[in-house]
PDB file of N, CA and C in Angstrom:
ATOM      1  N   UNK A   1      -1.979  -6.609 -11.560  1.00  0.00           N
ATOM      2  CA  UNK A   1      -2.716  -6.092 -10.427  1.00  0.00           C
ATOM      3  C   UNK A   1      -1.779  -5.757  -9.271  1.00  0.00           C
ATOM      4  N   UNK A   2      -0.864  -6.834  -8.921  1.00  0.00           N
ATOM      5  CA  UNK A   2       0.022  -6.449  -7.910  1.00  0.00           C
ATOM      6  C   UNK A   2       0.753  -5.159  -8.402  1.00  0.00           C
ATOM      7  N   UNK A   3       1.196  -4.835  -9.352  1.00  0.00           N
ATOM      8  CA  UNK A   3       2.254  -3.632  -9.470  1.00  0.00           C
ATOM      9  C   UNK A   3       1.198  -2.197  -9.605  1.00  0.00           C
ATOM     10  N   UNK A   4       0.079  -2.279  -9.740  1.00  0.00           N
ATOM     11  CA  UNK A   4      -0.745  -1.336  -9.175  1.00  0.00           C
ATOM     12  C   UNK A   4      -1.095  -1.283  -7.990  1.00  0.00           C
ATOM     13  N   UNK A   5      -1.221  -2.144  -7.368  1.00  0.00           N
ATOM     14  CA  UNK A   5      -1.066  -2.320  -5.611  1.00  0.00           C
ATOM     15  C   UNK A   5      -0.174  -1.561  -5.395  1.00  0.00           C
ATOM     16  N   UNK A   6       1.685  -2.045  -5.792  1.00  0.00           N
ATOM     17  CA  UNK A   6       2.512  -1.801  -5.480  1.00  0.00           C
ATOM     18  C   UNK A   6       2.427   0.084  -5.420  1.00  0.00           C
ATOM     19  N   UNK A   7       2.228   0.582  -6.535  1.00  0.00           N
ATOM     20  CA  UNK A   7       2.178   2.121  -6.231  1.00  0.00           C
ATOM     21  C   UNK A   7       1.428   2.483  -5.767  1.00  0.00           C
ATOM     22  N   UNK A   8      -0.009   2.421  -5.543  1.00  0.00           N
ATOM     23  CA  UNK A   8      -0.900   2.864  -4.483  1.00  0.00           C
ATOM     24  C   UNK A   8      -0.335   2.809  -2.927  1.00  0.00           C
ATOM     25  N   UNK A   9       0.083   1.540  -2.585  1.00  0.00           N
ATOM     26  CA  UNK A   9       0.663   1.259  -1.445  1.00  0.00           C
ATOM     27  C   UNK A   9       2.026   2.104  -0.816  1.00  0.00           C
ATOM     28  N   UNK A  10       2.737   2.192  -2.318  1.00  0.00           N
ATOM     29  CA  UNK A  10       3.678   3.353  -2.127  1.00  0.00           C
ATOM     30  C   UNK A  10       3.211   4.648  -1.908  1.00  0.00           C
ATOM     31  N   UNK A  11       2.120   5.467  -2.470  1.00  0.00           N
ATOM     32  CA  UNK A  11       1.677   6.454  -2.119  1.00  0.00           C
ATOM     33  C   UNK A  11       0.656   7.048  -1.441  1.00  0.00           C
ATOM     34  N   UNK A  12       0.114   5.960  -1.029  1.00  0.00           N
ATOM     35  CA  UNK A  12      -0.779   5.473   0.638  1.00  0.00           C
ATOM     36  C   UNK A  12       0.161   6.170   2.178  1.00  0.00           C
ATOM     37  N   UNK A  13       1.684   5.175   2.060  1.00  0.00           N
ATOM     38  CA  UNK A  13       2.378   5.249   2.980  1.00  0.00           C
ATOM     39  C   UNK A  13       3.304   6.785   2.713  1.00  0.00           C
ATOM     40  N   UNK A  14       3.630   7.064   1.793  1.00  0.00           N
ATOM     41  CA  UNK A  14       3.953   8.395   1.904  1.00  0.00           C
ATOM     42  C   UNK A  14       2.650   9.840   2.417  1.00  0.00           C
ATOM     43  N   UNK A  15       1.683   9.422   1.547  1.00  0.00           N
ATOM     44  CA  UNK A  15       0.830  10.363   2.372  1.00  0.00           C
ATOM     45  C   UNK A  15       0.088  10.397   4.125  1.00  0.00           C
ATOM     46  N   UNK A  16       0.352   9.307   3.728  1.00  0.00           N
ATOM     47  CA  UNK A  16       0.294   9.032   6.169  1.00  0.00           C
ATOM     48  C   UNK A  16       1.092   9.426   6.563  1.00  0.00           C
ATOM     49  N   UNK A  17       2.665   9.954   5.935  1.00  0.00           N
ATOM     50  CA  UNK A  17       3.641  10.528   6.641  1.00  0.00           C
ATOM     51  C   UNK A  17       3.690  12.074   6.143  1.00  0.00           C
ATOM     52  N   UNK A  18       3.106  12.339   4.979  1.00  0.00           N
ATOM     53  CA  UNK A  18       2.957  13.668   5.068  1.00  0.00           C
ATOM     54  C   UNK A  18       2.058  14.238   6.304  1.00  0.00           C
ATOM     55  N   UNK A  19       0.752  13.697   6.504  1.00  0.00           N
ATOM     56  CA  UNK A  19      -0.018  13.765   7.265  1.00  0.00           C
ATOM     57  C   UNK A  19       0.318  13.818   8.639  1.00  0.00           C
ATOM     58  N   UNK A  20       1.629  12.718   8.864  1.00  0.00           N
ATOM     59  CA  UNK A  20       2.171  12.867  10.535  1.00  0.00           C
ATOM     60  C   UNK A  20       2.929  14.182  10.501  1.00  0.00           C
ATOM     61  N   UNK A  21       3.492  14.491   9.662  1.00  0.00           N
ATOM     62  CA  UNK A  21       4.611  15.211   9.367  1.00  0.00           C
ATOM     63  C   UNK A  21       3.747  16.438   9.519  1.00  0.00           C
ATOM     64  N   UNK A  22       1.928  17.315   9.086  1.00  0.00           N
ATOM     65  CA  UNK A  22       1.793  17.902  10.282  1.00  0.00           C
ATOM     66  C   UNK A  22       1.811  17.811  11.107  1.00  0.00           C
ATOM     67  N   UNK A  23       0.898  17.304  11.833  1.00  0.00           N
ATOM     68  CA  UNK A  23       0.858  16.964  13.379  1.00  0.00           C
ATOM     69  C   UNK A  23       2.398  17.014  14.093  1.00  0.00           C
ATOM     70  N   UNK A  24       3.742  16.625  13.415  1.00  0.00           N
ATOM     71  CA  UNK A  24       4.735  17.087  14.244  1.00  0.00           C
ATOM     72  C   UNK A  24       5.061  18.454  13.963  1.00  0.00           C
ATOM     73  N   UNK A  25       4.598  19.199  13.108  1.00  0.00           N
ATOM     74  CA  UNK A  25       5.213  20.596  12.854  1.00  0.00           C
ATOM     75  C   UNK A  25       5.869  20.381  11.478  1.00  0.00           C
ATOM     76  N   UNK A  26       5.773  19.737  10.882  1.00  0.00           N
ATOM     77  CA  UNK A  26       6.895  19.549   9.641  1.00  0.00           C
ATOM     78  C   UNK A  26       6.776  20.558   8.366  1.00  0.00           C
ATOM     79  N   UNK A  27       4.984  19.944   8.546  1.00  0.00           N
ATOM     80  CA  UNK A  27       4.464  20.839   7.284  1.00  0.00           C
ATOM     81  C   UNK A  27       3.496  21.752   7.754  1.00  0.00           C
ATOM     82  N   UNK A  28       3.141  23.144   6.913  1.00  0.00           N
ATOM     83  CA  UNK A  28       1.756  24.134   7.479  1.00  0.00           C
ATOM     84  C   UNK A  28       0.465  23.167   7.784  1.00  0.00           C
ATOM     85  N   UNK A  29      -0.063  23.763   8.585  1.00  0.00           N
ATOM     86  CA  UNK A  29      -1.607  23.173   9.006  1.00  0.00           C
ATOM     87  C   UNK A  29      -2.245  23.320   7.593  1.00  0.00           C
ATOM     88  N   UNK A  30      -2.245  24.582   7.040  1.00  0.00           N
ATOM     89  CA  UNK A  30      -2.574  24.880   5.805  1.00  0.00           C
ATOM     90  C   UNK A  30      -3.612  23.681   4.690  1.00  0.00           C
ATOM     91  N   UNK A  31      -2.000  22.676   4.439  1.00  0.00           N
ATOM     92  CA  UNK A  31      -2.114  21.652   4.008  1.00  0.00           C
ATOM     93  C   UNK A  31      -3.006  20.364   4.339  1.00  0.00           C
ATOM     94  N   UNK A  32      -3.591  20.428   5.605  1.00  0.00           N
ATOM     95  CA  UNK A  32      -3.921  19.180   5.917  1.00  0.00           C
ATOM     96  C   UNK A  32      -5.639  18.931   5.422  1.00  0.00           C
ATOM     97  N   UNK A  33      -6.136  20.068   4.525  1.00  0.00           N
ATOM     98  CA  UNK A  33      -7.866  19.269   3.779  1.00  0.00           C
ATOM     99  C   UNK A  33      -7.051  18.493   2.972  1.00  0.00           C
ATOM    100  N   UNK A  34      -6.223  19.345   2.056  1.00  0.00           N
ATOM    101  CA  UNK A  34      -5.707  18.248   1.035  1.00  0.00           C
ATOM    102  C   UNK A  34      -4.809  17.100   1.331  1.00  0.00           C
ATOM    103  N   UNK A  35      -4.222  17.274   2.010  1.00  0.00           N
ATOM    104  CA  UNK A  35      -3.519  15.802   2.481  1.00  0.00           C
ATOM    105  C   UNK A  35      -4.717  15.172   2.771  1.00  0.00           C
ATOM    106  N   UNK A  36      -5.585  15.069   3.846  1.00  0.00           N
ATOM    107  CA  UNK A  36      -6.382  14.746   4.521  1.00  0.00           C
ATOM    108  C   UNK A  36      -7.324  13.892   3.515  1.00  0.00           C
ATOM    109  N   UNK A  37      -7.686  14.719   2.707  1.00  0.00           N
ATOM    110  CA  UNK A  37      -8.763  13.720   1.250  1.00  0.00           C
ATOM    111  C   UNK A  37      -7.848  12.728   0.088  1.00  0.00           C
ATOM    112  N   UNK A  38      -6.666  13.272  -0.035  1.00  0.00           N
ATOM    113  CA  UNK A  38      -6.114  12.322  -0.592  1.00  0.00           C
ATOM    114  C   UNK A  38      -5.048  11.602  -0.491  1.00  0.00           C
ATOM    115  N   UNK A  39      -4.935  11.131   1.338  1.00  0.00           N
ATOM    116  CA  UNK A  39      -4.772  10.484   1.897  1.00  0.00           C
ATOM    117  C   UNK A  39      -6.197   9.311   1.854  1.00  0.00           C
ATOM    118  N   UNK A  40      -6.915  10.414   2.313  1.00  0.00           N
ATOM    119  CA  UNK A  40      -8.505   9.458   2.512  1.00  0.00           C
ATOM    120  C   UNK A  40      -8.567   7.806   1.183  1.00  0.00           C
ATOM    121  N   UNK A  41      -8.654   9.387  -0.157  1.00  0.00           N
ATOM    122  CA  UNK A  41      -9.213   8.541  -1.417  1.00  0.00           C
ATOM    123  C   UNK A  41      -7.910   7.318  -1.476  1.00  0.00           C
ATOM    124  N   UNK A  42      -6.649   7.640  -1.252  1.00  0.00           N
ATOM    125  CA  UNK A  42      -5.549   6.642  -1.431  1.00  0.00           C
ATOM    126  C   UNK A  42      -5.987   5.085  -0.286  1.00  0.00           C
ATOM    127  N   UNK A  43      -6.575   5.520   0.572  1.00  0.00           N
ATOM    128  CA  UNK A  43      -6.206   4.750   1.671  1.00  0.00           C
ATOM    129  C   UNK A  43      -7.566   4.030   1.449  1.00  0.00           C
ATOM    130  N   UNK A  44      -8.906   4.059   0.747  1.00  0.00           N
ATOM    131  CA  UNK A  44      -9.677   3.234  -0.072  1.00  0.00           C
ATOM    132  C   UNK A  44      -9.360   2.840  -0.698  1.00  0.00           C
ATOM    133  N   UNK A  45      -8.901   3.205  -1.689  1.00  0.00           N
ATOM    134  CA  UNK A  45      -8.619   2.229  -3.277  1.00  0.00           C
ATOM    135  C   UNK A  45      -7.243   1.347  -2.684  1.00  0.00           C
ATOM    136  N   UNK A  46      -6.167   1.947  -1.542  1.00  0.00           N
ATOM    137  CA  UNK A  46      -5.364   0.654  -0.890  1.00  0.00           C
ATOM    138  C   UNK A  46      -6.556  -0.706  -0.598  1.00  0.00           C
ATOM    139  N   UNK A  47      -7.133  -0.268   0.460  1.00  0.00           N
ATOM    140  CA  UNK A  47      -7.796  -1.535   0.724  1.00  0.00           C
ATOM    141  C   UNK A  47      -8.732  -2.600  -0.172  1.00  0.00           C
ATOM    142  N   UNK A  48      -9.273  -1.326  -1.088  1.00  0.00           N
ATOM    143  CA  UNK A  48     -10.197  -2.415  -2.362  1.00  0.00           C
ATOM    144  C   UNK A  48      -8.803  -3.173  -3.058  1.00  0.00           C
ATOM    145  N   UNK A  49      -7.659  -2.251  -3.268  1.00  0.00           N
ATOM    146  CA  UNK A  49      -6.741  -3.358  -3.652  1.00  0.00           C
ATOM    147  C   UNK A  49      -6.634  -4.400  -2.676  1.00  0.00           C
ATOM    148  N   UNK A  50      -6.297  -4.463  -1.966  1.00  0.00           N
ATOM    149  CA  UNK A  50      -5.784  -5.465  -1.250  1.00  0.00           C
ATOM    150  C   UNK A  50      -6.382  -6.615  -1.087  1.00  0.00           C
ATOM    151  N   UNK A  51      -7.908  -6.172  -0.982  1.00  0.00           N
ATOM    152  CA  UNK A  51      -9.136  -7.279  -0.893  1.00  0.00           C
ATOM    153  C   UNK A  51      -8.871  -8.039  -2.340  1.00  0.00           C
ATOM    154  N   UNK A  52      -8.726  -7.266  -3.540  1.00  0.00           N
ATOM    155  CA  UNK A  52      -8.729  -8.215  -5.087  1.00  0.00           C
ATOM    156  C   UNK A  52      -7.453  -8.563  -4.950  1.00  0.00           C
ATOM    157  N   UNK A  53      -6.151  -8.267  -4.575  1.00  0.00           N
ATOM    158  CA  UNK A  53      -5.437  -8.737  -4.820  1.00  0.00           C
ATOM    159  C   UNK A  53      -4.797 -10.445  -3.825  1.00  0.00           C
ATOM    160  N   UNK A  54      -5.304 -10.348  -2.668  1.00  0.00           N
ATOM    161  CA  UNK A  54      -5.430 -11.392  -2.047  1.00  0.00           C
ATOM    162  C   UNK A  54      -6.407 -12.676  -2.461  1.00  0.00           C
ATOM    163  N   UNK A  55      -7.285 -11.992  -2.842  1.00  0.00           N
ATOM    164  CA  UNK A  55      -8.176 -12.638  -3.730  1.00  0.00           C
ATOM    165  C   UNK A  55      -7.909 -13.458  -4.812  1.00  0.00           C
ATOM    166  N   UNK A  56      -7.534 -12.556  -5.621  1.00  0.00           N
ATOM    167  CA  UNK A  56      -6.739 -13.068  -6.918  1.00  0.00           C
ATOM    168  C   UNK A  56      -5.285 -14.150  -6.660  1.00  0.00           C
ATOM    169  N   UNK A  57      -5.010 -13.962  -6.057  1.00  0.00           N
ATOM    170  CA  UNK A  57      -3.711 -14.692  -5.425  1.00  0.00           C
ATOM    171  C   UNK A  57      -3.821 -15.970  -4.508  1.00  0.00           C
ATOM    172  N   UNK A  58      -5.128 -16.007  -4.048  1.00  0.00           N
ATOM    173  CA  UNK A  58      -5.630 -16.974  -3.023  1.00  0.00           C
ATOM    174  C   UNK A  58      -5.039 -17.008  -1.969  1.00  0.00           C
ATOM    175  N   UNK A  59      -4.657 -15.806  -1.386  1.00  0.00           N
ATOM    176  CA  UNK A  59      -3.852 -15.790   0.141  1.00  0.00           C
ATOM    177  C   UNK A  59      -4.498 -15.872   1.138  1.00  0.00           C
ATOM    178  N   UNK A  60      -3.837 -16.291   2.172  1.00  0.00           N
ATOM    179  CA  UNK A  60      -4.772 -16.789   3.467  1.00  0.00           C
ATOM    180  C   UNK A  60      -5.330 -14.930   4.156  1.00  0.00           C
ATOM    181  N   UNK A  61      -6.631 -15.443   4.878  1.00  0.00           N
ATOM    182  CA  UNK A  61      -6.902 -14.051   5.427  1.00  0.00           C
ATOM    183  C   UNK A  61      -5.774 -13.623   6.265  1.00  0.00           C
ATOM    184  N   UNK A  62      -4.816 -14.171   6.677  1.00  0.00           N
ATOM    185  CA  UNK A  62      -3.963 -13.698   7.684  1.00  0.00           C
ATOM    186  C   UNK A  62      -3.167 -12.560   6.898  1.00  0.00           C
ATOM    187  N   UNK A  63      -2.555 -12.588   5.373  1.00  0.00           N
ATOM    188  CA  UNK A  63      -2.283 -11.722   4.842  1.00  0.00           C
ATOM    189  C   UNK A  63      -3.115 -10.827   4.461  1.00  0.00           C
ATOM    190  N   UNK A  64      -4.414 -10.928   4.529  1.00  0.00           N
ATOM    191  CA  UNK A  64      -5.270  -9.452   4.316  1.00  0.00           C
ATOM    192  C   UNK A  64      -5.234  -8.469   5.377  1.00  0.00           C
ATOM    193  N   UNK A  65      -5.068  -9.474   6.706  1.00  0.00           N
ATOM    194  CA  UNK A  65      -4.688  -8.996   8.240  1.00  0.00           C
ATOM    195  C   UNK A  65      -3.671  -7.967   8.117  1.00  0.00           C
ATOM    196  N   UNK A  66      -2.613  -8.862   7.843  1.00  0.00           N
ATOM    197  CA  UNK A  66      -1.421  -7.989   8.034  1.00  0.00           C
ATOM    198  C   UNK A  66      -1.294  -6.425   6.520  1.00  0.00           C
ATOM    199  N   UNK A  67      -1.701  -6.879   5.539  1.00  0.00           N
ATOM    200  CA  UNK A  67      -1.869  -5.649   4.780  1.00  0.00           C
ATOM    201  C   UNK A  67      -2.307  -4.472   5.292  1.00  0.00           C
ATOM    202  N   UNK A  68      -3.665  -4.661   5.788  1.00  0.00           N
ATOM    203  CA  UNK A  68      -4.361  -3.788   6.257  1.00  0.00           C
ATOM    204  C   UNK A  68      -4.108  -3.271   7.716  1.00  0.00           C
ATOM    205  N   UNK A  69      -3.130  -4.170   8.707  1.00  0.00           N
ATOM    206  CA  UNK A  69      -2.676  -3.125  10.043  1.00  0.00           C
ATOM    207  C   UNK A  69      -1.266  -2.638   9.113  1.00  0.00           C
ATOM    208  N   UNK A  70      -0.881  -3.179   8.058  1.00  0.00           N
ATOM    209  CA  UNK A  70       0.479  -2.338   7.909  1.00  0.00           C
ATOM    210  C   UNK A  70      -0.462  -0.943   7.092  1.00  0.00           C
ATOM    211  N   UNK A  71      -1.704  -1.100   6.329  1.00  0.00           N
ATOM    212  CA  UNK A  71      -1.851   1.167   6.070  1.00  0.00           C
ATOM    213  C   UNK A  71      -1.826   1.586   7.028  1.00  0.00           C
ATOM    214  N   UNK A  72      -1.848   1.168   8.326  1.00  0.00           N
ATOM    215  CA  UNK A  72      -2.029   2.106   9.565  1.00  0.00           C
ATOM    216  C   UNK A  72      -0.787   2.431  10.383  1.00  0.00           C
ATOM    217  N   UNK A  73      -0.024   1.563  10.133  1.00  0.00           N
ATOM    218  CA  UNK A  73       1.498   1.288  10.325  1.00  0.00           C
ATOM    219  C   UNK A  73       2.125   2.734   9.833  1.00  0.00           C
ATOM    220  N   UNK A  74       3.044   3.833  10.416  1.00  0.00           N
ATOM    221  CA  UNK A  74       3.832   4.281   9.779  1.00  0.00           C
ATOM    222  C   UNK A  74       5.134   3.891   9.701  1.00  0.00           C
ATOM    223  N   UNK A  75       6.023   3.765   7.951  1.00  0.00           N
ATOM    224  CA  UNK A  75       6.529   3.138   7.583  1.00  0.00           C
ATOM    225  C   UNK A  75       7.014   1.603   7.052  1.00  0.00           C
ATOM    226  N   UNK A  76       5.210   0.778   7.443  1.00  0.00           N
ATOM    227  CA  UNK A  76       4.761  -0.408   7.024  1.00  0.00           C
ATOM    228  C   UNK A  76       5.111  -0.488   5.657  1.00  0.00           C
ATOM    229  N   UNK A  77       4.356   0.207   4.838  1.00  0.00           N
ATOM    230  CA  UNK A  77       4.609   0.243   3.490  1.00  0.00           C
ATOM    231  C   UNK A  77       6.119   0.041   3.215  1.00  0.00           C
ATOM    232  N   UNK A  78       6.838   0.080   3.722  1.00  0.00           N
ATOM    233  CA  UNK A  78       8.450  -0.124   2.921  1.00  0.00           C
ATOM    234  C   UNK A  78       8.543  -2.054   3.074  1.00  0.00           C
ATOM    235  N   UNK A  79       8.097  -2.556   4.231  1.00  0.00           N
ATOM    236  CA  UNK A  79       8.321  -4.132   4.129  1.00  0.00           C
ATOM    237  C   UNK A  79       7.337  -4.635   3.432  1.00  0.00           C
ATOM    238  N   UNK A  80       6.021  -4.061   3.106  1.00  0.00           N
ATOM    239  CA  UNK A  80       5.439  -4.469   1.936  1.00  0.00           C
ATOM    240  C   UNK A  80       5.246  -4.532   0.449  1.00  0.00           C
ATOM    241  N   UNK A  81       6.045  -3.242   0.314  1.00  0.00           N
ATOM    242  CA  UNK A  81       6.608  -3.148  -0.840  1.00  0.00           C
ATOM    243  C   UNK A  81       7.983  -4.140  -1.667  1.00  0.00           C
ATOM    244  N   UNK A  82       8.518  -4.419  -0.238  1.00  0.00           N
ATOM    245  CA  UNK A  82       9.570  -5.750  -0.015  1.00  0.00           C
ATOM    246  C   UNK A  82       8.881  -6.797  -0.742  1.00  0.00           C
ATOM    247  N   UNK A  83       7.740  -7.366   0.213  1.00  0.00           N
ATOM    248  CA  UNK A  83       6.974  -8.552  -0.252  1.00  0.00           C
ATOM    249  C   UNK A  83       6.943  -8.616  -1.963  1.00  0.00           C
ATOM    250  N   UNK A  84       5.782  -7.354  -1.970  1.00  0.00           N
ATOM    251  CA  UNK A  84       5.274  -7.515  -3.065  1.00  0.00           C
ATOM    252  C   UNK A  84       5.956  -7.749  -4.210  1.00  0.00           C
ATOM    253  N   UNK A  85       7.208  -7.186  -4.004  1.00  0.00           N
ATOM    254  CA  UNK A  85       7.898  -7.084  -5.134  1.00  0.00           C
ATOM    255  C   UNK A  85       8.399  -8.557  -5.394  1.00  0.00           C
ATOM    256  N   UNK A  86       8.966  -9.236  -4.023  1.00  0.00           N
ATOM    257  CA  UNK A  86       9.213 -10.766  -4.398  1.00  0.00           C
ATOM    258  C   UNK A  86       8.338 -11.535  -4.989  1.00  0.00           C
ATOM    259  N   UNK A  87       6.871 -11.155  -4.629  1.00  0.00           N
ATOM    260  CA  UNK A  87       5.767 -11.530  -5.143  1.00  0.00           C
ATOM    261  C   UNK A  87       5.876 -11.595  -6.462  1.00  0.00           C
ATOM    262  N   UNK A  88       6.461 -10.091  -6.851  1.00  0.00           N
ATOM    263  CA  UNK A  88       5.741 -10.327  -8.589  1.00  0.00           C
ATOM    264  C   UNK A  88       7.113 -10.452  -9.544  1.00  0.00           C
ATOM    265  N   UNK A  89       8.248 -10.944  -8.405  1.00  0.00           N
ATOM    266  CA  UNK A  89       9.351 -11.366  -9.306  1.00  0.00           C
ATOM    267  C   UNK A  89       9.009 -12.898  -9.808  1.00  0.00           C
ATOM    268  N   UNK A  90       8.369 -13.899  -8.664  1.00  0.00           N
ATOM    269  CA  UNK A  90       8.005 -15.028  -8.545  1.00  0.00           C
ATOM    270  C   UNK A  90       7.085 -15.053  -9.189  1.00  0.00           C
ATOM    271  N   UNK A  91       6.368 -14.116  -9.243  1.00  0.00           N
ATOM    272  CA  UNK A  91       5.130 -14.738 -10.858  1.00  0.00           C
ATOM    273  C   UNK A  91       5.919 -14.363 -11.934  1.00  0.00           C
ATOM    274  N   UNK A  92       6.357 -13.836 -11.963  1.00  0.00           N
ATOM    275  CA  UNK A  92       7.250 -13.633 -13.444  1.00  0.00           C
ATOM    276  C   UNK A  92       7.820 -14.509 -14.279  1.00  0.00           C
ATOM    277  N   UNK A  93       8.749 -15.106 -12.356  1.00  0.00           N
ATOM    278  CA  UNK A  93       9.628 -16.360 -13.445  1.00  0.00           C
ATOM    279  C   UNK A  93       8.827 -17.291 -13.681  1.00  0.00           C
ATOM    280  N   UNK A  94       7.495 -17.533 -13.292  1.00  0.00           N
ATOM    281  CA  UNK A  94       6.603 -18.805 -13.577  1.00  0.00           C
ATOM    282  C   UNK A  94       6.443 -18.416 -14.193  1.00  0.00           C
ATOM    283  N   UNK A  95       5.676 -17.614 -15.465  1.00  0.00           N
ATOM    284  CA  UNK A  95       5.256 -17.480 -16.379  1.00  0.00           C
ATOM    285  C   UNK A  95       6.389 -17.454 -17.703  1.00  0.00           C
ATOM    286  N   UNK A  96       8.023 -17.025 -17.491  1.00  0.00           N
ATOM    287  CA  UNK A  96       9.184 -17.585 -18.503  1.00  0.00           C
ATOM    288  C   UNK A  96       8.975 -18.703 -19.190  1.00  0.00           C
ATOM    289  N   UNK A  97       8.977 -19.858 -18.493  1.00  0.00           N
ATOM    290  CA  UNK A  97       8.810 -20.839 -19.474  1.00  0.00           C
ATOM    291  C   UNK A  97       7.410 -20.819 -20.163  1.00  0.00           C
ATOM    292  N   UNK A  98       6.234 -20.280 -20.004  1.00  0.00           N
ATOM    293  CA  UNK A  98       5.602 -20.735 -20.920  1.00  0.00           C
ATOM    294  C   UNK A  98       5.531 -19.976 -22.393  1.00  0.00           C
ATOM    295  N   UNK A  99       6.695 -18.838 -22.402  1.00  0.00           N
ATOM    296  CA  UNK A  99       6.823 -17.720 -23.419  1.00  0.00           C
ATOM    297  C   UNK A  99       7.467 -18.717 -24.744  1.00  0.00           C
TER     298      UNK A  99
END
C-alpha cells in the first residue's frame, strides 16, 4: 500500500507544479483543464491514500495532519517521499526474518 502511496504522492506533487508552472508563465494556459482534472483526480485518490494508509499503519492523526498540509505544500512531496521510503525499508527488514 505504501509504495502505491509512494507514486501517487510522486505524481500529485509534480502535477501541483505543473499547475504553478502556469500561473508563472511556464506552461500555455492552453493546458490548464487538463492539468487542472488530473491534478484534481490525483489529489483524491492522494488523500483516500493517505487516510488507508495511516490507518493501516496505526499512525497518530498528527501524521495524517502533516500528509495532507504537505499536498498543498509545493515541493512537500520530496520529504515525504523521504519518509515513506524509510517507512517501507523498515517494514521490509521486519518481515526478513520471518522468510
Amino acid at each position: 500500500m505504501i509504495k502505491a502511496f509512494r507514486t501517487v504522492s510522486i505524481l500529485e506533487g509534480l502535477s501541483y507544479l505543473a499547475i504553478l508552472s502556469v500561473t508563472l508563465g511556464f506552461i500555455d494556459r492552453e493546458w490548464v483543464s487538463t492539468l487542472g482534472m488530473t491534478h484534481g483526480i490525483l489529489f483524491i485518490i492522494y488523500l483516500f491514500l493517505s487516510l488507508t494508509v495511516v490507518e493501516k499503519n496505526g499512525w497518530p492523526t498528527s501524521k495524517l495532519l502533516a500528509l495532507s498540509v504537505a499536498s498543498v505544500v509545493p515541493f512537500a512531496f520530496i520529504p515525504v517521499e523521504v519518509y515513506l521510503q524509510k517507512v517501507e525499508q523498515e517494514n521490509s527488514q521486519n518481515l526478513e526474518p520471518l522468510l
